[in-house]
Protein backbone atom coordinates (compact mmCIF):
# COMPACT_ATOMS: atom_id res chain seq x y z
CA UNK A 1 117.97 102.76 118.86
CA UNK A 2 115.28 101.59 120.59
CA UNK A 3 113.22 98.65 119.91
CA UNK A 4 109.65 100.60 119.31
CA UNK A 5 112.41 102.26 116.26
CA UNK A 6 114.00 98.88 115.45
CA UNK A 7 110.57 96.83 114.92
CA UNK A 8 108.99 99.95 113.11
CA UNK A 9 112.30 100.14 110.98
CA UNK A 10 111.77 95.98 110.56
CA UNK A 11 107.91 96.37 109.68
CA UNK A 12 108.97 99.22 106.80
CA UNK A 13 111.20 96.47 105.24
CA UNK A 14 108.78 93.80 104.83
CA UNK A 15 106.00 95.97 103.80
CA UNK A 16 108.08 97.02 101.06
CA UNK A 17 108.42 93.57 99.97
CA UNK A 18 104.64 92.94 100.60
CA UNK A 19 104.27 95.42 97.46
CA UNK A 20 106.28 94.08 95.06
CA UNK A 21 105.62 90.75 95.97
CA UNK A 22 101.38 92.01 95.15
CA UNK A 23 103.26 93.69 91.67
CA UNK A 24 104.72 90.37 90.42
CA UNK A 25 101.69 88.57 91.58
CA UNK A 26 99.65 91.39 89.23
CA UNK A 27 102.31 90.54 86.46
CA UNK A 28 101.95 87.18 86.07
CA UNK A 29 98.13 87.22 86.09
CA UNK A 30 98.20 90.19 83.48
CA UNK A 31 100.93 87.44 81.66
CA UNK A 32 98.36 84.73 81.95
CA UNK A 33 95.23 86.32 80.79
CA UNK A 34 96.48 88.73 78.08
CA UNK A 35 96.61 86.55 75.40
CA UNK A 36 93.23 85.76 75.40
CA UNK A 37 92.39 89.54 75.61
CA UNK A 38 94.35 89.74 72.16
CA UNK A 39 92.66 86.84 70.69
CA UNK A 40 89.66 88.35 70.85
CA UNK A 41 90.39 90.69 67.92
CA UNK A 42 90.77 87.59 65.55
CA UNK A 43 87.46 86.11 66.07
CA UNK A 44 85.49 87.26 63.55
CA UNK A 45 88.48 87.25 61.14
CA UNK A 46 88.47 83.38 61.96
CA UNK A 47 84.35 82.96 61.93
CA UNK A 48 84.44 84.35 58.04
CA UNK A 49 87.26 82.05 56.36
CA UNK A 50 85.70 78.99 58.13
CA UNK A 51 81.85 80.09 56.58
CA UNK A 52 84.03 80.59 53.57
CA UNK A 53 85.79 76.84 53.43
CA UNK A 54 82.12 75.08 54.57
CA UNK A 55 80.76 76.78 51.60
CA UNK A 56 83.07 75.89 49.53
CA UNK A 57 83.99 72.38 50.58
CA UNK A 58 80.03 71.71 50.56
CA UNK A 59 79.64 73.40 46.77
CA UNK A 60 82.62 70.85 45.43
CA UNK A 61 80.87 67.92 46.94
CA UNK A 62 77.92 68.99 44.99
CA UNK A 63 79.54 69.60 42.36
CA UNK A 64 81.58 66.14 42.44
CA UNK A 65 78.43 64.40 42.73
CA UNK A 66 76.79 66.26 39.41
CA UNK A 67 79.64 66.41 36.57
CA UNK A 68 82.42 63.78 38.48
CA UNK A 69 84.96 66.82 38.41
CA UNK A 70 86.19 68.94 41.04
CA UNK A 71 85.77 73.00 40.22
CA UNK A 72 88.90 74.76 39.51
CA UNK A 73 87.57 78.74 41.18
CA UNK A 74 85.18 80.07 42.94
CA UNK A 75 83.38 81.09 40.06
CA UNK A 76 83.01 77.55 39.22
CA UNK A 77 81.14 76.60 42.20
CA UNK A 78 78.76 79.16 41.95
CA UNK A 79 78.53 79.87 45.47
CA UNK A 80 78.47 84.22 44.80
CA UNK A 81 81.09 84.42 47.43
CA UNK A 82 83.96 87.20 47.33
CA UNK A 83 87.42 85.88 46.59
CA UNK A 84 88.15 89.25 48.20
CA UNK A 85 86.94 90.62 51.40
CA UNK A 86 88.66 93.43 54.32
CA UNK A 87 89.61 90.06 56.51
């Protein structure tokens, strides 16, 4: 062999390893920021039962403060909020 053969032969190998190490370096920043990608879909699932809880905590202080008893439902409160919604 000669050595134009031997360095191009040399060059091949680390280039290969130049690849993967760009994959794993891909992998681990897909690792890292995926989860927040996936979060995303939660958001407005979250954003409706906290509205929900305000509303109600806030309607039980009222209501604490104008008959000295807590309400048992949401009916009681009479807030008109859905105990059932698609979230």
């Amino acid at each position: 062999m000669t050595k134009d053969q031997e360095s191009s032969i040399s060059k091949a190998a680390y280039g290969g390893c130049g690849c993967l190490l760009l994959l794993m370096g891909i992998g681990v920043i897909s690792a890292i920021a995926l989860p927040s990608f996936l979060n995303t879909t939660h958001r407005p699932r979250i954003s409706e039962a906290k509205q929900y809880v305000s509303s109600m905590n806030k309607a039980q202080q009222a209501l604490f403060i104008e008959k000295s008893a807590f309400g048992t439902s949401v009916d009681a409160l009479g807030i008109g909020i859905k105990t059932e919604t698609t979230n």
